[in-house]
Protein backbone atom coordinates (compact mmCIF):
# COMPACT_ATOMS: atom_id res chain seq x y z
CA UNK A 1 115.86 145.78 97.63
CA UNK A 2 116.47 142.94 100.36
CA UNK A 3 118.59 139.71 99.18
CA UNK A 4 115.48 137.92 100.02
CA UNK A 5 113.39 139.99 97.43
CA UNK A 6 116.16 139.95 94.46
CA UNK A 7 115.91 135.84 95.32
CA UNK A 8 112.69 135.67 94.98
CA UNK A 9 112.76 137.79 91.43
CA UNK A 10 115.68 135.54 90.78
CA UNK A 11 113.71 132.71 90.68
CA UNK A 12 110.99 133.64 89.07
CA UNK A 13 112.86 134.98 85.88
CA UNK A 14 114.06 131.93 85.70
CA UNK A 15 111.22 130.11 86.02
CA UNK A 16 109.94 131.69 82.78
CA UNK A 17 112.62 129.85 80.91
CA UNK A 18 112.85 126.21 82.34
CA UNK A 19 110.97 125.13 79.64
CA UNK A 20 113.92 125.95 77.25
CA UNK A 21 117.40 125.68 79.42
CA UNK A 22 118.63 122.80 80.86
CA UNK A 23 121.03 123.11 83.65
CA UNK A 24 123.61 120.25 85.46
CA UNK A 25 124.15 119.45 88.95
CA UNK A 26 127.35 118.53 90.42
CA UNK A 27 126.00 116.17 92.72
CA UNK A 28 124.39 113.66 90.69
CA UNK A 29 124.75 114.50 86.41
CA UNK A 30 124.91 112.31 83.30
CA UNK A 31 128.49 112.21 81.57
CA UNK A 32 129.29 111.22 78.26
CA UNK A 33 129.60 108.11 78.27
CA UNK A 34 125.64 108.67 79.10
CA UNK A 35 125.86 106.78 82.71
CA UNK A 36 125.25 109.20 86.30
CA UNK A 37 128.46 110.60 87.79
CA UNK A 38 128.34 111.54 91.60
CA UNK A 39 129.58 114.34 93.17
CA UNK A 40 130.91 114.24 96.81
CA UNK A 41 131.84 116.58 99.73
CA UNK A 42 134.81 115.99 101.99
CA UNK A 43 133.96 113.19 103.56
CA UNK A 44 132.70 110.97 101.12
CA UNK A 45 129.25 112.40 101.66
CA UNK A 46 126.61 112.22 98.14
CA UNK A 47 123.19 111.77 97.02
CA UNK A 48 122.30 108.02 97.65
CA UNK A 49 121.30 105.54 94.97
CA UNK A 50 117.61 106.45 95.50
CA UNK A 51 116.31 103.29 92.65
CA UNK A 52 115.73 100.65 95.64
CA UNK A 53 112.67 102.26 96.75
CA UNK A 54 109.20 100.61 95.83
CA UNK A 55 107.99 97.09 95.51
CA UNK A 56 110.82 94.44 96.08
CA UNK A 57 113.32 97.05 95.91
CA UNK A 58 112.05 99.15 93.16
CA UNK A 59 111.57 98.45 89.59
CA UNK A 60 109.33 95.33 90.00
CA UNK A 61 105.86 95.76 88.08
CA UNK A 62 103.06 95.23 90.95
CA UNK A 63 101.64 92.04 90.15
CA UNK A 64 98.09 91.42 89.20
CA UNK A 65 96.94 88.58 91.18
CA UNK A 66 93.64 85.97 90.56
CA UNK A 67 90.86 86.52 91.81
CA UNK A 68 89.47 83.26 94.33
CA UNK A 69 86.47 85.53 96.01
CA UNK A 70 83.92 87.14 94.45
CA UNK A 71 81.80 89.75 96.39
CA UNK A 72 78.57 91.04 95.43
CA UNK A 73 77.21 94.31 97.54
CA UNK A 74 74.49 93.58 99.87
CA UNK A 75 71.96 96.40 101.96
CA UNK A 76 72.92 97.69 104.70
CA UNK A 77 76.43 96.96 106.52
CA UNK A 78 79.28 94.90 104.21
CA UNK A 79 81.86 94.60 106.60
CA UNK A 80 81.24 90.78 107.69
CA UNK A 81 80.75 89.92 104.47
CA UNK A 82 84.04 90.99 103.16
CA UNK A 83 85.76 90.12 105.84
CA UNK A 84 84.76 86.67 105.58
CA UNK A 85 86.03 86.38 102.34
CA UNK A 86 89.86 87.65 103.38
CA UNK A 87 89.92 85.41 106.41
CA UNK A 88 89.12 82.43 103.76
CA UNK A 89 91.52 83.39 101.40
CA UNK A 90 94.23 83.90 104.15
CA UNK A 91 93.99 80.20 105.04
CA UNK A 92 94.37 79.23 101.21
CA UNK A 93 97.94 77.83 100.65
CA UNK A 94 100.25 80.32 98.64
CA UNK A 95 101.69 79.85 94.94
CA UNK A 96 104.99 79.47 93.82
CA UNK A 97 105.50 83.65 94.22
CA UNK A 98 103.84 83.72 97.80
CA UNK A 99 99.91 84.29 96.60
CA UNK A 100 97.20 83.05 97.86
CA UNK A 101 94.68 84.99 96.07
CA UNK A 102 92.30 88.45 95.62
CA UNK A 103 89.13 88.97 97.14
CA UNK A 104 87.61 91.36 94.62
CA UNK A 105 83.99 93.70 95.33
CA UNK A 106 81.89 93.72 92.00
CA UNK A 107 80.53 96.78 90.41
CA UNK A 108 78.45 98.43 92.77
CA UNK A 109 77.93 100.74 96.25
CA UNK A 110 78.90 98.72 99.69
CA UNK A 111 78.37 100.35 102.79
CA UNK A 112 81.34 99.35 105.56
CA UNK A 113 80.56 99.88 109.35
CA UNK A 114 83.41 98.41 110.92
CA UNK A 115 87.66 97.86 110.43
CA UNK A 116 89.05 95.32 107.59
CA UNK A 117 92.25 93.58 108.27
CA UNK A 118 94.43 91.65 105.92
CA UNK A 119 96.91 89.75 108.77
CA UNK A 120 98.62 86.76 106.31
CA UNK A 121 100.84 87.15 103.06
CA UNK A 122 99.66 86.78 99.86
CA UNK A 123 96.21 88.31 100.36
CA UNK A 124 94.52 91.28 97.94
CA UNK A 125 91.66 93.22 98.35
CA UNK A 126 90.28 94.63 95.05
CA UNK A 127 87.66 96.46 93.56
CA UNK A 128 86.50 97.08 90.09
CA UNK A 129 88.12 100.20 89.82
CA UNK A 130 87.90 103.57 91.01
CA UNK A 131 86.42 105.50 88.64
CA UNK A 132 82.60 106.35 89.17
CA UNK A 133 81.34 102.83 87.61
CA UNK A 134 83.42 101.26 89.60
CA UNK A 135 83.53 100.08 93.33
CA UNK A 136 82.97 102.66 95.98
CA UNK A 137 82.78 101.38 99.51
CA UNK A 138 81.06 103.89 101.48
CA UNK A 139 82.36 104.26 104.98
CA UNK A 140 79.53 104.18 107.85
CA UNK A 141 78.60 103.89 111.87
CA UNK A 142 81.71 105.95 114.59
CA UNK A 143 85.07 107.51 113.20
CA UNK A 144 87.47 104.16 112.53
CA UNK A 145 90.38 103.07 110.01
CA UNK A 146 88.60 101.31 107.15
CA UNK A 147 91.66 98.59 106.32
CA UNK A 148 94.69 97.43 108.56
CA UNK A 149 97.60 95.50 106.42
CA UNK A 150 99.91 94.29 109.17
CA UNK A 151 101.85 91.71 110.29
CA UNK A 152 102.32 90.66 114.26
CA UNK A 153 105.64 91.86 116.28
CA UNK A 154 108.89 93.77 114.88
CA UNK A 155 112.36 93.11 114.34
CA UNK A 156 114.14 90.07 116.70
CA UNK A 157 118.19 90.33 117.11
CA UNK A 158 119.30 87.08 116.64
CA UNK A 159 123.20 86.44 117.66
CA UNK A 160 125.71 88.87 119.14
CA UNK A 161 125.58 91.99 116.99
CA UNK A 162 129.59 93.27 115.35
CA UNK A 163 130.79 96.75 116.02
CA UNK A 164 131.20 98.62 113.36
CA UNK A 165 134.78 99.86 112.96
CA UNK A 166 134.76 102.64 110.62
CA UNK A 167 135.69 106.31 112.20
CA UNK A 168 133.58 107.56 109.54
CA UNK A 169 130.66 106.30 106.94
CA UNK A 170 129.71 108.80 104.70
CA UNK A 171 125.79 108.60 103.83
CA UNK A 172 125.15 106.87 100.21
CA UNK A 173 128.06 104.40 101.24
CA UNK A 174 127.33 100.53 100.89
CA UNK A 175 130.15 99.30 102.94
CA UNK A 176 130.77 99.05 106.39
CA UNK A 177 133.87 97.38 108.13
CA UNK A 178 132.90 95.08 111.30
CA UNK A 179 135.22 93.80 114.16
CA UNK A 180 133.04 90.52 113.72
CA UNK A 181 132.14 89.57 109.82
CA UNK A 182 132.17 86.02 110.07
CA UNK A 183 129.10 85.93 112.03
CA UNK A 184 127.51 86.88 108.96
CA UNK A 185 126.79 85.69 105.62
CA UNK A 186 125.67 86.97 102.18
CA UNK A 187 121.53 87.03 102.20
CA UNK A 188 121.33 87.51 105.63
CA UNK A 189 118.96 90.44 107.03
CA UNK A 190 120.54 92.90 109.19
CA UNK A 191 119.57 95.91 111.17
CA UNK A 192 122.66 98.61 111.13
CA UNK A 193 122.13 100.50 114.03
CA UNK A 194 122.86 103.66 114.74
CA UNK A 195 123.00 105.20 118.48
CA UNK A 196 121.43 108.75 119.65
CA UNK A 197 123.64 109.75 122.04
CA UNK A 198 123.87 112.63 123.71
CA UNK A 199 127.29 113.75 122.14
CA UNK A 200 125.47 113.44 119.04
CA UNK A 201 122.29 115.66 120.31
CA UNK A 202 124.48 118.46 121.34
CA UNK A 203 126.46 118.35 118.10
CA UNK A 204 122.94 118.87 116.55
CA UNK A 205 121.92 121.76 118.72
CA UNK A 206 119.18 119.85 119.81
CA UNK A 207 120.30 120.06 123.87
CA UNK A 208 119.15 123.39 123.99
CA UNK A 209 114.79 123.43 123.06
CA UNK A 210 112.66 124.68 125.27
CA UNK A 211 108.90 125.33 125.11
CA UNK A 212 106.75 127.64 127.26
CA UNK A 213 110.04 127.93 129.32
CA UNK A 214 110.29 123.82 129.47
CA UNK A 215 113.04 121.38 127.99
CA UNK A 216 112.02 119.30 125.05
CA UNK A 217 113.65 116.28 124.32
CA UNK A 218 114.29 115.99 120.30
CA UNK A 219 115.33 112.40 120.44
CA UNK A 220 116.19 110.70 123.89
CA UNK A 221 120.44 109.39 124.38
CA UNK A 222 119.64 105.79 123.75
CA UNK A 223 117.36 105.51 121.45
CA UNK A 224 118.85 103.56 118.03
CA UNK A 225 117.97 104.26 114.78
CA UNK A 226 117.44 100.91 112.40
CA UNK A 227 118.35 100.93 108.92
CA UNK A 228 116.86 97.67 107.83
CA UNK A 229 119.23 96.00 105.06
CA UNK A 230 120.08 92.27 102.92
CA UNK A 231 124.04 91.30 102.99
CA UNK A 232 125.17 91.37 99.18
CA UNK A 233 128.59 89.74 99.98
CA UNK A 234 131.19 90.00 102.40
CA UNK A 235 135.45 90.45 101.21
CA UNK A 236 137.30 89.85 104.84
CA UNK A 237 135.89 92.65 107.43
CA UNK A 238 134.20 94.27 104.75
CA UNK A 239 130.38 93.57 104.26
CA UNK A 240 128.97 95.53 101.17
CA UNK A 241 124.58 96.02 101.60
CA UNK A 242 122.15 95.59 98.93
CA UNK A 243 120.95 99.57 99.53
CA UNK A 244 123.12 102.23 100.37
CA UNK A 245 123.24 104.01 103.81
CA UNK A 246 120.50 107.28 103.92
CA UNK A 247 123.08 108.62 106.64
CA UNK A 248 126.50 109.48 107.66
CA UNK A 249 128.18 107.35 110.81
CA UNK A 250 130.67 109.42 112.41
CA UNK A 251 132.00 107.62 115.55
CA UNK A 252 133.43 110.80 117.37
CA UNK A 253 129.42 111.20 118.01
CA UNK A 254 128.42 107.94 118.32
CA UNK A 255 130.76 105.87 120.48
CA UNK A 256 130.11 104.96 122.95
CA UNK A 257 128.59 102.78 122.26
CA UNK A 258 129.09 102.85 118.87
CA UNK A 259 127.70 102.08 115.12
CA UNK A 260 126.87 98.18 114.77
CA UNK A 261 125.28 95.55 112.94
CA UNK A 262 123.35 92.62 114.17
CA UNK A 263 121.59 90.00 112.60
CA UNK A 264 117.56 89.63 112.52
CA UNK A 265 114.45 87.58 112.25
CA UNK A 266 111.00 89.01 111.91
CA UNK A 267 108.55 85.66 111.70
CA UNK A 268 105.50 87.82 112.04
CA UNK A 269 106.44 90.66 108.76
CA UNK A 270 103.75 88.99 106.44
CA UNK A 271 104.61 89.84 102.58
CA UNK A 272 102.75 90.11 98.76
CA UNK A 273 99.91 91.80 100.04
CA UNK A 274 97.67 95.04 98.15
CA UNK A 275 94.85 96.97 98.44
CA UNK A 276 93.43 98.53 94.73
CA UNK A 277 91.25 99.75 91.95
CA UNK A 278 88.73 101.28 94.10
CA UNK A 279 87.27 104.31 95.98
CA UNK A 280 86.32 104.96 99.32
CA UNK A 281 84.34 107.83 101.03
CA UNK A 282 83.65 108.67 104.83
CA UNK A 283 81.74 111.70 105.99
CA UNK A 284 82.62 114.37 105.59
CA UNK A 285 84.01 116.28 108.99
CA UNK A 286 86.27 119.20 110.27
CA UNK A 287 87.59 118.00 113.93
CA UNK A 288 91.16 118.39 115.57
CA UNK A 289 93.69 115.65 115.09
CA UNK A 290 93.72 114.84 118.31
CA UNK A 291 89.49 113.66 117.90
CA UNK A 292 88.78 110.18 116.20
CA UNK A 293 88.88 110.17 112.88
CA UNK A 294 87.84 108.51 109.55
CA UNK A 295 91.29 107.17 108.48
CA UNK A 296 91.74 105.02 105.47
CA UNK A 297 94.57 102.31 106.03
CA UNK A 298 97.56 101.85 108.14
CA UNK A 299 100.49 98.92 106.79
CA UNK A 300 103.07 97.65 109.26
CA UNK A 301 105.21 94.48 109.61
CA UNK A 302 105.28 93.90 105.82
CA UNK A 303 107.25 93.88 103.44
CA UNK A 304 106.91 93.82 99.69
CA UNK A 305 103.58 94.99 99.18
CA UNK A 306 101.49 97.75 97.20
CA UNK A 307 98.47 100.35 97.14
CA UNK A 308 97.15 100.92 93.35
CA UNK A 309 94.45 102.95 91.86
CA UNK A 310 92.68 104.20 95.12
CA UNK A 311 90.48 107.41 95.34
CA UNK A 312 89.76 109.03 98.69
CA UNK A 313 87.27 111.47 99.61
CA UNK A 314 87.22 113.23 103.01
CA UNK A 315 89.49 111.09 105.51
CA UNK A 316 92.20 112.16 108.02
CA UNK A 317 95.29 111.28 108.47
CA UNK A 318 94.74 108.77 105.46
CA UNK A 319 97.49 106.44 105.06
CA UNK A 320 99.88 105.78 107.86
CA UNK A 321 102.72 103.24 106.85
CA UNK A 322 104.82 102.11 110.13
CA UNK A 323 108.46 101.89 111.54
CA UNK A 324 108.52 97.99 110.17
CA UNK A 325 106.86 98.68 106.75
CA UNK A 326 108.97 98.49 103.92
CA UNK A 327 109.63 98.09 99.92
CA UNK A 328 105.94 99.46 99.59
CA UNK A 329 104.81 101.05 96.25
CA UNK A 330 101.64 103.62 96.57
CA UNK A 331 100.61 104.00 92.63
CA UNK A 332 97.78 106.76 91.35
CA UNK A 333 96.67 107.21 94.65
CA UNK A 334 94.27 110.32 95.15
CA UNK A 335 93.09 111.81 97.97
CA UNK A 336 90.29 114.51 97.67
CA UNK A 337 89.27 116.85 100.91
CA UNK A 338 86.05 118.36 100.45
CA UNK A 339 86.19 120.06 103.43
CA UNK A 340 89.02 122.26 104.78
CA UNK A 341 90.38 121.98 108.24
CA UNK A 342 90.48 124.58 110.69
CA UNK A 343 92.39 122.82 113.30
CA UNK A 344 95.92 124.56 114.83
CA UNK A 345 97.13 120.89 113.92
CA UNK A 346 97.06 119.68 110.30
CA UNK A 347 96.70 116.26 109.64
CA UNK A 348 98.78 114.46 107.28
CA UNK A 349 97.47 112.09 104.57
CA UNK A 350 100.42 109.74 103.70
CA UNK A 351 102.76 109.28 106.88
CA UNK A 352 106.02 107.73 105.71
CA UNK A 353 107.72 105.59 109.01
CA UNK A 354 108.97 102.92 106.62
CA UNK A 355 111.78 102.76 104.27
CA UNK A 356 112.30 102.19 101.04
CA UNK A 357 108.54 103.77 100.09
CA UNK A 358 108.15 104.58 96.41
CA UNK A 359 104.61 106.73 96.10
CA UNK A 360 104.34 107.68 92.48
CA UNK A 361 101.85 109.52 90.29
CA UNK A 362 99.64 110.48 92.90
CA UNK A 363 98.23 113.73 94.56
CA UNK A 364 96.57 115.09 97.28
CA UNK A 365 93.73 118.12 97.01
CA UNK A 366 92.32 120.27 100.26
CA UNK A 367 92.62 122.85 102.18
CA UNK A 368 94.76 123.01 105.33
CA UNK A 369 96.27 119.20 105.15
CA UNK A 370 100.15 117.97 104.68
CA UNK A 371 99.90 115.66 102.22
CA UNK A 372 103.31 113.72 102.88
CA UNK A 373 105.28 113.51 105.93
CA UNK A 374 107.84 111.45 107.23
CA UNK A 375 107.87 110.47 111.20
CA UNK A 376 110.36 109.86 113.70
CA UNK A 377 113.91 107.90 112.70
CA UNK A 378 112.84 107.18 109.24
CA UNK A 379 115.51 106.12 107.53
CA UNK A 380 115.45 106.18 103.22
CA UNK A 381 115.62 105.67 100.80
CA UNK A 382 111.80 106.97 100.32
CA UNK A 383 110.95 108.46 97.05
CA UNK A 384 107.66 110.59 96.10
CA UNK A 385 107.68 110.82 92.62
CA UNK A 386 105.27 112.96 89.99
CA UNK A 387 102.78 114.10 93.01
CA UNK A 388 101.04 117.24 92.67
CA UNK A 389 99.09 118.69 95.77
CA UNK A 390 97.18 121.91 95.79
CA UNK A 391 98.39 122.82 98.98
CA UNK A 392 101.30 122.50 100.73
CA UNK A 393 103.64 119.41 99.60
CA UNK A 394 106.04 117.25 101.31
CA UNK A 395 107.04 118.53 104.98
CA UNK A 396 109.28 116.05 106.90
CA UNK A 397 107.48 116.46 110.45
CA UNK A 398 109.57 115.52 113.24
CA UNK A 399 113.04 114.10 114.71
CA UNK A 400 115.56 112.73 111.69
CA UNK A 401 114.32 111.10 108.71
CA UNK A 402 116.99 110.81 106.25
CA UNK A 403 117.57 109.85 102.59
CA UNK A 404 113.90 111.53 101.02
CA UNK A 405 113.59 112.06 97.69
CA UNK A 406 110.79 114.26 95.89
CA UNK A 407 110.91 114.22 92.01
CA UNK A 408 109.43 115.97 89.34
CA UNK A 409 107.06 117.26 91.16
CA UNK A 410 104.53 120.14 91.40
CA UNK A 411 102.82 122.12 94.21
CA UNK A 412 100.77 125.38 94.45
CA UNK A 413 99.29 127.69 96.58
CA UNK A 414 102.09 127.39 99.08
CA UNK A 415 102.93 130.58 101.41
CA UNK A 416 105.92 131.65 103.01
CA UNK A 417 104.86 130.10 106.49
CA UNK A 418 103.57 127.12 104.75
CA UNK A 419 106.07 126.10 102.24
CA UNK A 420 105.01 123.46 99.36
CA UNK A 421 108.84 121.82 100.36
CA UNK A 422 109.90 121.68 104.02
CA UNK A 423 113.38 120.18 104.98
CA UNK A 424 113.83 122.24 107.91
CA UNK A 425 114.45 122.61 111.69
CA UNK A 426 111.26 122.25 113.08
CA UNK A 427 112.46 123.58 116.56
CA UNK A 428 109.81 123.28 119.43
CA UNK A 429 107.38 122.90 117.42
CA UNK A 430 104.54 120.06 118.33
CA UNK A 431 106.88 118.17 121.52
CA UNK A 432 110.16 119.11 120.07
CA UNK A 433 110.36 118.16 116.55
CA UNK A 434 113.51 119.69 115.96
CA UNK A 435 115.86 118.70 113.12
CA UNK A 436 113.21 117.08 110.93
CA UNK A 437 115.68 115.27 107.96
CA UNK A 438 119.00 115.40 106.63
CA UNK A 439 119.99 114.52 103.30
CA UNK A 440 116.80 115.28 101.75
CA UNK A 441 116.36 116.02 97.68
CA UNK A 442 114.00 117.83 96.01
CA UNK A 443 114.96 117.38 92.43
CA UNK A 444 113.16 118.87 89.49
CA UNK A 445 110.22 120.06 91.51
CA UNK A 446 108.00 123.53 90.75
CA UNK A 447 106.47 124.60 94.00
CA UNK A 448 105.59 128.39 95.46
CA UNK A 449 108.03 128.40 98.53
CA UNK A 450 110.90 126.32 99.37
CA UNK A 451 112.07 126.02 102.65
CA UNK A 452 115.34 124.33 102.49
CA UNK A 453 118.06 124.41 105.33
CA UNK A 454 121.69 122.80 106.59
CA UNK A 455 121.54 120.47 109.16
CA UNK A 456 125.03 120.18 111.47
CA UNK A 457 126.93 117.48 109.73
CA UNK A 458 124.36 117.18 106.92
CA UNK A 459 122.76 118.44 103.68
CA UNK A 460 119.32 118.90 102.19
CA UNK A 461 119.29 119.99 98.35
CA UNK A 462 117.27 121.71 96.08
CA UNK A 463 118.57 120.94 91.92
CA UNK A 464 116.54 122.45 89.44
CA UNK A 465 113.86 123.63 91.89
CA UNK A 466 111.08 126.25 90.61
CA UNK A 467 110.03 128.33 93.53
CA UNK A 468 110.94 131.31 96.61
CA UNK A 469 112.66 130.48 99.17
CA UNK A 470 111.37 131.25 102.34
CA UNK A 471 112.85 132.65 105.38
CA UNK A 472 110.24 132.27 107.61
CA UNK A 473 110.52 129.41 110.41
CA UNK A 474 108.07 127.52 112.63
CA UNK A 475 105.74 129.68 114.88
CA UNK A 476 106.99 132.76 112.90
CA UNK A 477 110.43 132.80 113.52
CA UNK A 478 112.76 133.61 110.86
CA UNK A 479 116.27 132.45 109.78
CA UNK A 480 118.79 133.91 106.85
CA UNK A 481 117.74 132.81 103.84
CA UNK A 482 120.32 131.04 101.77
CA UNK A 483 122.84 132.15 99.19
CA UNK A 484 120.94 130.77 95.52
CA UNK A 485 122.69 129.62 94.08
CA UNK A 486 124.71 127.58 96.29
CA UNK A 487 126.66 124.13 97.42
CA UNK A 488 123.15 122.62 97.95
CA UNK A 489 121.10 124.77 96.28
CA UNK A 490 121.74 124.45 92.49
CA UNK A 491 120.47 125.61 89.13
CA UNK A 492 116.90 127.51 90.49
CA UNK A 493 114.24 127.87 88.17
CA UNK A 494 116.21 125.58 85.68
CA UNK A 495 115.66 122.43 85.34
CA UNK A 496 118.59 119.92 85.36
CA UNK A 497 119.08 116.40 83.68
CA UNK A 498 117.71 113.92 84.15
CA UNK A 499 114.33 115.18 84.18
CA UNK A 500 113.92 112.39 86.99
CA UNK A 501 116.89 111.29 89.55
CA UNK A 502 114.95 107.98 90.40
CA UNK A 503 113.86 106.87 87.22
CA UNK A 504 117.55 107.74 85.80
CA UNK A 505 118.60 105.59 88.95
CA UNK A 506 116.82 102.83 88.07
CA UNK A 507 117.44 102.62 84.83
CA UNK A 508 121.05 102.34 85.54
CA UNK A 509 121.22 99.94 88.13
CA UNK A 510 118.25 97.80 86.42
CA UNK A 511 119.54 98.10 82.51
CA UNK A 512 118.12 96.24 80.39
CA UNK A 513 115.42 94.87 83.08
CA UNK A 514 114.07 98.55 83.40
């Protein structure tokens, strides 16, 4: 019998018992005095405070705001009419908490030809729920994305930016030392920014892909990855950030030129915006990726804003959230495929670029789809919490996310070359996706196959995971499968406490406000 097989039997044994054993992590575990203790390696290295993610920095309720437009469905095409109504509730002037208002679609059918955009803060569209008396807008005319949230422009440094002195920040860390603090204050926004270099790609064994006999380029030496954070206070060189860091800073790999932090302004980012409470249906259509597509929304440049209560049927590459989105909550979303794809390419229904993305009790059902990914230099924390897909699960896609977290949550009908979790070294696949996240969780989850592997420099984990792990790799190549239990891989087929790390997370940093 091959390790791999007595793994496999491993974890299903104890997969019969979860429901009556409780096991403990050494990572993250509640202590006696009832509060979360923190294990670390080495360096300092540890599962981040994951309770910042969602909706002004998680634990906020999403608002309900007043409606100020009321929309009856008309025959034929809806889109002007609708439309209409957001532009006039854009130039509204907003409340005390940044809202100008909800345009909300009665009871009723409403066909929609064309692309909706919501461009100014405090602007909702609503429906009357998504249930099948609700609203269902009914998607019509050539392939298109049905709603665009989005501000204008990106980030804008503002000031010299400080070098940040520290040989070494361990990821989950707060603090950072700076050759430069009082350029800064407490409140200010700030981009830490950390350099690909190509020190850095060779320590990562990513120098070395190849495809069809041709170099790939993982990331490109000069690219910077932004971690987008608020100053909570500053103590001499010392500036301590609201979230913790979803990544390790090691200057022996970075420098030059080095780890800093600069100041920002983003005038365009538009804020207190949502989309809810109703469902939406295209046709119904099996095409590659690479085609046009029904899509249902995209978000970018904004921040604190929220999806609710939305049912899909039959889009592609359904939600995309951008590089600039962030403190988003995506609640009982559900997206149905009636279809299945036959496509080399899957497409991917919630496409995380943001950070701190909370999507909770939601789910995704269809054949041949990835129903969460995250994209290129995505940096956490992002959180999906209570999902359930049918397929597949949550597969990181391409080039360095870091600081993911999937909860108590459960996938089926995964395979060994299709894994329900996927924190792996995507090698050549697609352009050269290589090392597709570090210091990923899964926590709690019940899947079919796990494919969970060791970055250089980093860890993914798997605590109180139900499910086989796989050994077999992108286009069919296969890799050692790991020792279970292990360092990263802890208590399988037993679940640990608390039954959710976010929630547990939240409750603690939140108290009595939870």
């Amino acid at each position: 019998m091959t390790r791999f097989t007595i793994a496999c039997v491993t974890v299903a044994l104890l997969g019969l018992v979860m429901s009556s054993a409780q096991g403990k992590s050494r990572w993250v575990s509640v202590g006696a005095d009832q509060k979360l203790h923190y294990g670390t390696d080495a360096r300092g290295n540890r599962i981040m405070d994951f309770s910042h993610a969602g909706y002004r920095g998680g634990g906020v309720p999403l608002p309900t705001i007043r409606a100020v437009r009321t929309i009856k469905a008309v025959a034929g095409d809806n889109t002007a009419q609708i439309q209409v109504a957001i532009d006039e509730v854009s130039r509204l002037a907003t409340d005390s908490n940044g809202f100008r208002g909800a345009v909300v679609l009665e009871r009723g059918t409403y066909e929609v030809g064309g692309a909706l955009r919501i461009s100014a803060s405090g602007v909702v569209l609503r429906g009357s729920g998504s249930n099948e008396g609700g609203t269902t807008v009914r998607v019509t005319g050539s392939p298109h994305r049905f709603l665009d949230i989005s501000g204008a422009g990106s980030w804008q440094a503002e000031g010299e930016p400080a070098a940040i002195l520290d040989a070494y920040v361990p990821s989950g860390a707060r603090q950072v030392s700076v050759d430069a603090a009082a350029r800064f204050k407490a409140g200010d926004v700030v981009l830490v920014r950390r350099p690909v270099t190509d020190a850095w790609i060779r320590f990562m064994e990513m120098d070395r892909l190849s495809r069809d006999g041709k170099p790939q380029t993982w990331i490109a030496a000069g690219t910077v990855i932004n971690a987008d954070r608020t100053i909570e206070s500053i103590s001499g060189n010392r500036i301590t950030l609201d979230v913790p860091l979803s990544d390790s800073y090691d200057a022996k790999y970075l420098s030059p030129p080095g780890a800093s932090l600069t100041r920002y302004t983003f005038p365009g980012r538009i804020e207190q915006v949502g989309f809810e409470s109703l469902r939406v249906t295209v046709p119904p259509r099996d095409v590659p990726i690479d085609q046009s597509q029904y899509t249902l929304l995209r978000m970018n440049a904004v921040r604190d804003g929220w999806v609710r209560d939305i049912a899909v049927e039959d889009t592609q590459n359904t939600i995309t959230l951008g590089p600039t989105a962030s403190r988003l909550t995506l609640d009982n979303v559900h997206i149905r495929h009636n279809v299945p794809f036959s496509g080399a390419a899957s497409p991917a229904d919630i496409a995380i670029s943001g950070t701190q993305i909370l999507v909770r009790d939601s789910g995704v059902t269809g054949k041949r789809v990835w129903p969460i990914v995250t994209q290129q230099g995505v940096t956490g924390p992002n959180v999906v919490l209570h999902f359930r897909s049918d397929e597949a699960g949550v597969a990181p896609h391409q080039r360095w996310a870091t600081g993911l977290l999937v909860d108590s949550s459960q996938f089926s009908n995964g395979t060994d070359r299709r894994p329900n979790i996927a924190f792996s070294n995507r090698e050549y696949a697609g352009s050269g996706h290589g090392w597709s996240v570090g210091w990923a969780v899964a926590w709690n989850v019940r899947a079919d196959f796990l494919l969970i592997q060791q970055p250089p420099g980093a860890m993914n984990w798997c605590i109180g995971c139900t499910g086989q792990p796989t050994p077999v790799l992108w286009h069919g190549n296969r890799i050692a499968v790991p020792e279970i239990p292990s360092e990263t891989w802890e208590s399988p087929g037993v679940a640990v406490s608390p039954d959710s790390l976010y929630l547990a997370q939240l409750k603690e940093r939140l108290g009595a406000r939870r």
